[in-house]
C-alpha atoms as a PDB file:
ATOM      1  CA  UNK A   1      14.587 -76.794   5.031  1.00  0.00           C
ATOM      2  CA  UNK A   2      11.863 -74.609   6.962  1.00  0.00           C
ATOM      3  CA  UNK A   3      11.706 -72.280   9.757  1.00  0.00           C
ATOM      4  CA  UNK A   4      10.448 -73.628  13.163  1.00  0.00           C
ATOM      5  CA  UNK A   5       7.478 -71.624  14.539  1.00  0.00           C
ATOM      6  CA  UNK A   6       9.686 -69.978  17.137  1.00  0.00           C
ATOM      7  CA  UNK A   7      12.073 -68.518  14.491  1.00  0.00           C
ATOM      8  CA  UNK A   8       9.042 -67.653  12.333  1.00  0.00           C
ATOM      9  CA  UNK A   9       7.442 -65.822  14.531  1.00  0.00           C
ATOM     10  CA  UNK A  10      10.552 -64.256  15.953  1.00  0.00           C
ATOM     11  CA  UNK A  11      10.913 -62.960  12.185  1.00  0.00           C
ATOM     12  CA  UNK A  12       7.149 -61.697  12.210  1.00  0.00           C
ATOM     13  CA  UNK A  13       7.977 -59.483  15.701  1.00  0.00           C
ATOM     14  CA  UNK A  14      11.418 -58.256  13.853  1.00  0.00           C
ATOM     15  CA  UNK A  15       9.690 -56.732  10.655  1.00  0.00           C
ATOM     16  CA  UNK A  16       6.600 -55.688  13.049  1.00  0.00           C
ATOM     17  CA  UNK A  17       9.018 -53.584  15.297  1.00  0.00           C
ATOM     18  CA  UNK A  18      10.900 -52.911  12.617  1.00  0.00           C
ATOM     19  CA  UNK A  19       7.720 -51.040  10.695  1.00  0.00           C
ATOM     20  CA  UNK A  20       7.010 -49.190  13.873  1.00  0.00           C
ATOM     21  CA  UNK A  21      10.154 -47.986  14.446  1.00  0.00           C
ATOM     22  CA  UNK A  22      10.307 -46.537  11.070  1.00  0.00           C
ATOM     23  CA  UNK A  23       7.383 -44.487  11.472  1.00  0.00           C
ATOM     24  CA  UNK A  24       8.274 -42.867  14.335  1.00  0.00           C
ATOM     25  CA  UNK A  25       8.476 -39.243  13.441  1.00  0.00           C
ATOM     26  CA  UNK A  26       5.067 -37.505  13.285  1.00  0.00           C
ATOM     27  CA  UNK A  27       3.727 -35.617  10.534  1.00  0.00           C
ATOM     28  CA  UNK A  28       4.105 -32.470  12.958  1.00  0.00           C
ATOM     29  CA  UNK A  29       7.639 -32.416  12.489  1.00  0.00           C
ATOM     30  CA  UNK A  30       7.197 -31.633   8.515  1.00  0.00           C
ATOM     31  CA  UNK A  31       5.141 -29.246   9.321  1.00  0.00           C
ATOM     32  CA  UNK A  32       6.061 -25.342   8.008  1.00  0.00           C
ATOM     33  CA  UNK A  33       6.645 -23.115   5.409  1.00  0.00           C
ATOM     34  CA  UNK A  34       9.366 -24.151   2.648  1.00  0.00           C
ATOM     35  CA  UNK A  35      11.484 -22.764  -0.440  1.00  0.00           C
ATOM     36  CA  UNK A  36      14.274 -24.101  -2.394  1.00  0.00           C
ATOM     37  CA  UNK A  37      16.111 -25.275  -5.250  1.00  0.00           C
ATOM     38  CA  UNK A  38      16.975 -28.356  -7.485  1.00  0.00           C
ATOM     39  CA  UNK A  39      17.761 -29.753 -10.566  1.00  0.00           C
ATOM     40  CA  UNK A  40      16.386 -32.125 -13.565  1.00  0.00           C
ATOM     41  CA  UNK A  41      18.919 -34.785 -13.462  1.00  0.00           C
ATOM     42  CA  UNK A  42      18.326 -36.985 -15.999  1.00  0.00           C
ATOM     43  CA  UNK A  43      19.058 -36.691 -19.917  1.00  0.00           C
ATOM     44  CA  UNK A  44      15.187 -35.485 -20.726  1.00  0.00           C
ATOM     45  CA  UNK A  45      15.787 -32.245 -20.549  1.00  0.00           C
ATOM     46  CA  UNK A  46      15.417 -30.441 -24.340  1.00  0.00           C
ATOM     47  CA  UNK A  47      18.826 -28.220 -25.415  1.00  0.00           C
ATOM     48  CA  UNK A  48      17.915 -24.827 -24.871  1.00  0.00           C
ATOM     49  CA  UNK A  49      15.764 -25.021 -21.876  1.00  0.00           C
ATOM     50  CA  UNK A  50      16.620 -24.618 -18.258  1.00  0.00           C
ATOM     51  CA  UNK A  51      17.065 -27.614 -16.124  1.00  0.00           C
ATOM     52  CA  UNK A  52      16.689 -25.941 -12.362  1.00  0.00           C
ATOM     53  CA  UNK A  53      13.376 -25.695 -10.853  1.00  0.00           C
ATOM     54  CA  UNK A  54      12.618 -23.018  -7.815  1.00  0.00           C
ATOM     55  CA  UNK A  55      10.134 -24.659  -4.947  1.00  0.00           C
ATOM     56  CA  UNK A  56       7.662 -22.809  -2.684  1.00  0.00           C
ATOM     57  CA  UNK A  57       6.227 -26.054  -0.302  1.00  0.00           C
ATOM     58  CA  UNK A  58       3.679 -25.423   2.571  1.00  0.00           C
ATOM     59  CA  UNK A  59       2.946 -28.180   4.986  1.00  0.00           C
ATOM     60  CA  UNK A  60      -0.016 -27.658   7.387  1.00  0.00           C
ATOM     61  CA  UNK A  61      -2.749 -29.359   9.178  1.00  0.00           C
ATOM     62  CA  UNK A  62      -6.144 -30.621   7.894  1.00  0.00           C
ATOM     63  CA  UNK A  63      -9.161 -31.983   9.888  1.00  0.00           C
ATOM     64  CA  UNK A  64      -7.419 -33.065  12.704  1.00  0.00           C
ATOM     65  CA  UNK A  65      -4.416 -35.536  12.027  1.00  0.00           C
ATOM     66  CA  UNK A  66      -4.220 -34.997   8.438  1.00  0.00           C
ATOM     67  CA  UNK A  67      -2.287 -32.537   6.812  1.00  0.00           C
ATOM     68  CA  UNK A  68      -2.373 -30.566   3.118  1.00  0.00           C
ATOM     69  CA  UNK A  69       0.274 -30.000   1.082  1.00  0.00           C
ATOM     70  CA  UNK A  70       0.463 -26.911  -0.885  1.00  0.00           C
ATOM     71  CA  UNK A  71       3.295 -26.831  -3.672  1.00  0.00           C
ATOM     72  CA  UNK A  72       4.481 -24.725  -6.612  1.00  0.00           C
ATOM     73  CA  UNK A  73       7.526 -25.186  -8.546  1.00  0.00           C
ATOM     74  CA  UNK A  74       8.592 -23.251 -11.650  1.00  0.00           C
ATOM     75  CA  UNK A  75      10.786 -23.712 -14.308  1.00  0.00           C
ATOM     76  CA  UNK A  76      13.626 -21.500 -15.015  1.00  0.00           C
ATOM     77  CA  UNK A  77      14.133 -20.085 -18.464  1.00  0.00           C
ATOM     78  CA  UNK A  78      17.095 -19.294 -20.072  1.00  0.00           C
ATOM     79  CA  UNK A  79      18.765 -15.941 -19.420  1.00  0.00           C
ATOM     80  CA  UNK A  80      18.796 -15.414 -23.432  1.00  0.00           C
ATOM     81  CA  UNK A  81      15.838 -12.605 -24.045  1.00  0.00           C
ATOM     82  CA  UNK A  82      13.079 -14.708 -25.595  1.00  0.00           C
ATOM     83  CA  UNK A  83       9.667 -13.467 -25.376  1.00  0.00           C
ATOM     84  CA  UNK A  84       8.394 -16.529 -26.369  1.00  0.00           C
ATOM     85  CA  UNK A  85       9.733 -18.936 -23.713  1.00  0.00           C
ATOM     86  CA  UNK A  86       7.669 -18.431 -20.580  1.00  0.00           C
ATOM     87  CA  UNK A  87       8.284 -20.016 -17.421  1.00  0.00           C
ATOM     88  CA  UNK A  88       6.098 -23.433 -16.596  1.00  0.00           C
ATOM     89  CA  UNK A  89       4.439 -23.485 -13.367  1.00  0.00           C
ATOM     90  CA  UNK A  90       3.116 -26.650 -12.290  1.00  0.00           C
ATOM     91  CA  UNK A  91       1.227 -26.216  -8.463  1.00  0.00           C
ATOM     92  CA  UNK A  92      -1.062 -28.698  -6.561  1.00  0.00           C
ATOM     93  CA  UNK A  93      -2.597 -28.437  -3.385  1.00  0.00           C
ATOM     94  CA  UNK A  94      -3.403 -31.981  -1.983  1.00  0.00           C
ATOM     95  CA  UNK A  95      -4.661 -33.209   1.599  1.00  0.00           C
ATOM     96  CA  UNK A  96      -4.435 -36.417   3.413  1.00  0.00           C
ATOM     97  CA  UNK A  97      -6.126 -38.310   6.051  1.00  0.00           C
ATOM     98  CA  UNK A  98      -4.511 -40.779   8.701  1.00  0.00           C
ATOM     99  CA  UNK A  99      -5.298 -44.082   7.678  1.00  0.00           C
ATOM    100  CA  UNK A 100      -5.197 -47.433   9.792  1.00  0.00           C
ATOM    101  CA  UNK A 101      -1.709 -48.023   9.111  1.00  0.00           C
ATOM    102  CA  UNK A 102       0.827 -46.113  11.356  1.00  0.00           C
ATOM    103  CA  UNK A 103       2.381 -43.584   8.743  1.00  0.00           C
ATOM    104  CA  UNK A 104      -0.215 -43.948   5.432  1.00  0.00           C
ATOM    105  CA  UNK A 105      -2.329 -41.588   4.557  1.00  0.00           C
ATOM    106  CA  UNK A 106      -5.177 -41.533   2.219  1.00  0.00           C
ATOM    107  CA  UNK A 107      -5.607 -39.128  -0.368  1.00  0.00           C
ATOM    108  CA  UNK A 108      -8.720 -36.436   0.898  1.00  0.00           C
ATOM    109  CA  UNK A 109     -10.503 -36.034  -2.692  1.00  0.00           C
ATOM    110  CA  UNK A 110      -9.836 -39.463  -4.089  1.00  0.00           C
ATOM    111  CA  UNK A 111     -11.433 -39.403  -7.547  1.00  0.00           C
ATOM    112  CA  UNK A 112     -12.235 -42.327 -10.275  1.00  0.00           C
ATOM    113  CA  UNK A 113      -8.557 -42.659 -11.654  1.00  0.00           C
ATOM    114  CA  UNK A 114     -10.123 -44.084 -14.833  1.00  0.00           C
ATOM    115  CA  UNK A 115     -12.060 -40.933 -15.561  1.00  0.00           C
ATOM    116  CA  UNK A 116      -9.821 -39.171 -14.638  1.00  0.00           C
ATOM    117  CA  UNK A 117      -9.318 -38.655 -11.179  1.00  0.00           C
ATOM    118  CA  UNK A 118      -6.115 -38.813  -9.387  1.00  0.00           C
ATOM    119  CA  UNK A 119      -5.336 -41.615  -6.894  1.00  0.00           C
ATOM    120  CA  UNK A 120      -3.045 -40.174  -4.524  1.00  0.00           C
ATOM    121  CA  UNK A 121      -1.609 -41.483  -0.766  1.00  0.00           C
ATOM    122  CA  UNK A 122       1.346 -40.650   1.193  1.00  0.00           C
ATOM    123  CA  UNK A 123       3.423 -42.501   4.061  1.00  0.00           C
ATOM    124  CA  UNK A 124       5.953 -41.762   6.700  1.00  0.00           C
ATOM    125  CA  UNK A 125       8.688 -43.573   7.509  1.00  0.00           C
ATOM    126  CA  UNK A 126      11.533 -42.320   9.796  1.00  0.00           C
ATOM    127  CA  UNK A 127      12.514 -38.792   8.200  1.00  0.00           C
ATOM    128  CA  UNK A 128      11.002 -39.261   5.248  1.00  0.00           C
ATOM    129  CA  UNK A 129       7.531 -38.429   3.533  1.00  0.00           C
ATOM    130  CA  UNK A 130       6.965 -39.895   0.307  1.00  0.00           C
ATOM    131  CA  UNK A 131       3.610 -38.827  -1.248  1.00  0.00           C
ATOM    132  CA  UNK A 132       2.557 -41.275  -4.609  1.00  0.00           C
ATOM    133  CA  UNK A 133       0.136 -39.490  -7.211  1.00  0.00           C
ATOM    134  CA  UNK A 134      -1.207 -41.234 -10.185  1.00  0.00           C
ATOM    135  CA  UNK A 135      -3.279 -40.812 -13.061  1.00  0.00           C
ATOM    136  CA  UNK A 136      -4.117 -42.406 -16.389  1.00  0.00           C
ATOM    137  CA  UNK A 137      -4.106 -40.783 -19.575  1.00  0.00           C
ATOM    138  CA  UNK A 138      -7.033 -41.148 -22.398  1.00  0.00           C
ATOM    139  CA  UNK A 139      -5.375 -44.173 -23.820  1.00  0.00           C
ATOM    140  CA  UNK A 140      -5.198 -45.966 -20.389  1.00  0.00           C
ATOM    141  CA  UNK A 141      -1.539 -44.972 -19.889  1.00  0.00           C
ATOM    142  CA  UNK A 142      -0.484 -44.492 -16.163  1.00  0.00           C
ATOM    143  CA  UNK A 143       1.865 -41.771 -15.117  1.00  0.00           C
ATOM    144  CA  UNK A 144       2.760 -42.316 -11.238  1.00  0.00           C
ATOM    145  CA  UNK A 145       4.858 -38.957  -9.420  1.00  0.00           C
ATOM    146  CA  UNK A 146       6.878 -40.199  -6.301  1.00  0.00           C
ATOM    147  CA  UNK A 147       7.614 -36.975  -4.017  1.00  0.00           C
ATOM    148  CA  UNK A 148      10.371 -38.524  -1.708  1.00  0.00           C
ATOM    149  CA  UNK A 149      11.256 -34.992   1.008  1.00  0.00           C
ATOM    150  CA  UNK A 150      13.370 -36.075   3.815  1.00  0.00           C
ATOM    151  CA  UNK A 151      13.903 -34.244   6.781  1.00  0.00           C
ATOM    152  CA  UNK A 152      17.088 -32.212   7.144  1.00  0.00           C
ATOM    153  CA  UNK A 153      18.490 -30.013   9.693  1.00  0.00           C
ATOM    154  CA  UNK A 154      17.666 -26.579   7.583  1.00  0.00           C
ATOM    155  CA  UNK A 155      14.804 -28.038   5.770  1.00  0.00           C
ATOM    156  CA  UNK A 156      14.146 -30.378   3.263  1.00  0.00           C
ATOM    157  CA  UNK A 157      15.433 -32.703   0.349  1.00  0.00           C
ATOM    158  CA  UNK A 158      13.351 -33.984  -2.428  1.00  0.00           C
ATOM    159  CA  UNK A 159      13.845 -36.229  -4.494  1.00  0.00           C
ATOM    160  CA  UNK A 160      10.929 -36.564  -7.634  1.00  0.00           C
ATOM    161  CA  UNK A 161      10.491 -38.542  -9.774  1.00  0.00           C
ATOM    162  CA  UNK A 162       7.989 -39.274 -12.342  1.00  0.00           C
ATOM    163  CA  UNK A 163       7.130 -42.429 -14.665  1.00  0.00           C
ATOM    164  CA  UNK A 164       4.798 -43.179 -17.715  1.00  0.00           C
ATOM    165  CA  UNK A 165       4.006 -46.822 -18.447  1.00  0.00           C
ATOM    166  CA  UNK A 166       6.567 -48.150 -16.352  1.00  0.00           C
ATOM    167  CA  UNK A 167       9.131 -45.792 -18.040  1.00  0.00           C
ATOM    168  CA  UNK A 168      11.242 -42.664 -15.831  1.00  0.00           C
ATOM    169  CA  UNK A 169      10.649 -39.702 -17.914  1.00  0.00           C
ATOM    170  CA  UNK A 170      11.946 -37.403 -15.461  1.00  0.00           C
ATOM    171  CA  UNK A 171      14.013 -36.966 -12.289  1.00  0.00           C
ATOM    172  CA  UNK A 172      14.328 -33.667 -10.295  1.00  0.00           C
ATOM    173  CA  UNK A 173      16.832 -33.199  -7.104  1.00  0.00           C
ATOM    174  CA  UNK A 174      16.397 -30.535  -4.946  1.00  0.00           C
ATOM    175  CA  UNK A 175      16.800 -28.617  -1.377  1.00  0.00           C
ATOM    176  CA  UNK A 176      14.351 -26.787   0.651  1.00  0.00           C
ATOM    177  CA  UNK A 177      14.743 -24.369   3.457  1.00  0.00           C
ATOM    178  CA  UNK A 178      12.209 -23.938   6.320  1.00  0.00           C
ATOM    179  CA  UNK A 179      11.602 -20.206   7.076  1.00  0.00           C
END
């Protein structure tokens, strides 16, 4: 059984407009100032520590139709006084470039992920910006970091997520709101 070249290529034009379609909204729209909230949802997290995570996000242009992402979140501690747990902050700043693809964007300081650098790209589709970011450790092991935000009325919701050697170590659910 095979497809006749009319129904193949009517297939071909589906996914094509398809693509297109999905890409739609412009990076523009994400643009803005951001904070918010979330959780670690998986069963990672150590006993004792805090699960929730607080957000600060800042979306703006770079050269043209690119745009940087600037992003801190911190961990929150436990209300018990303990001078010796102290909050992690993890922050990145990262900027993109349009690509030739509709919706991908290319990483702005792509380095040698091998010595490592980070190899890094983000994409649009519909509502959504999902921004990949992966690096390898000293014994060739790859972490990749999937930042899915989707575009909400108020803001944003992220979902992150983050894998070693094929492995999820780590999922975090959270909301933004624009200022």
């Amino acid at each position: 059984m095979g497809f006749s070249r009319c129904s193949l290529t009517a297939a071909i034009l589906i996914l094509v407009t398809t693509s297109i379609a999905e890409a739609g909204t412009s990076i523009d729209e994400f643009f803005g100032a951001y904070e918010g909230s979330g959780f670690v949802i998986d069963s990672g997290v150590q006993q004792g520590i805090s699960s929730e995570r607080q957000f600060v996000l800042e979306i703006v242009p770079f050269e043209g139709e690119g745009f940087t992402i600037k992003s801190a979140t911190t961990e929150k501690v436990p209300s018990v006084p303990n001078p010796d747990l102290m909050p992690k902050v993890w922050a990145s700043v990262m900027s993109f470039r349009p690509t030739d693809e509709i919706g991908v964007y290319d990483f702005a300081e792509r380095g040698d992920v091998l010595t490592g650098g980070t190899l890094s790209w983000a994409r649009i589709s519909g509502d959504l910006l999902v921004v990949y970011r992966m690096e390898i450790d000293d014994e060739g092991i790859p972490e990749l970091q999937i930042f899915r935000r989707t575009l909400t009325a108020t803001g944003l919701e992220l979902t992150f997520t983050a894998h070693r050697d094929g492995v999820t170590r780590r999922t975090v659910r959270g909301l933004y709101l624009r200022h």
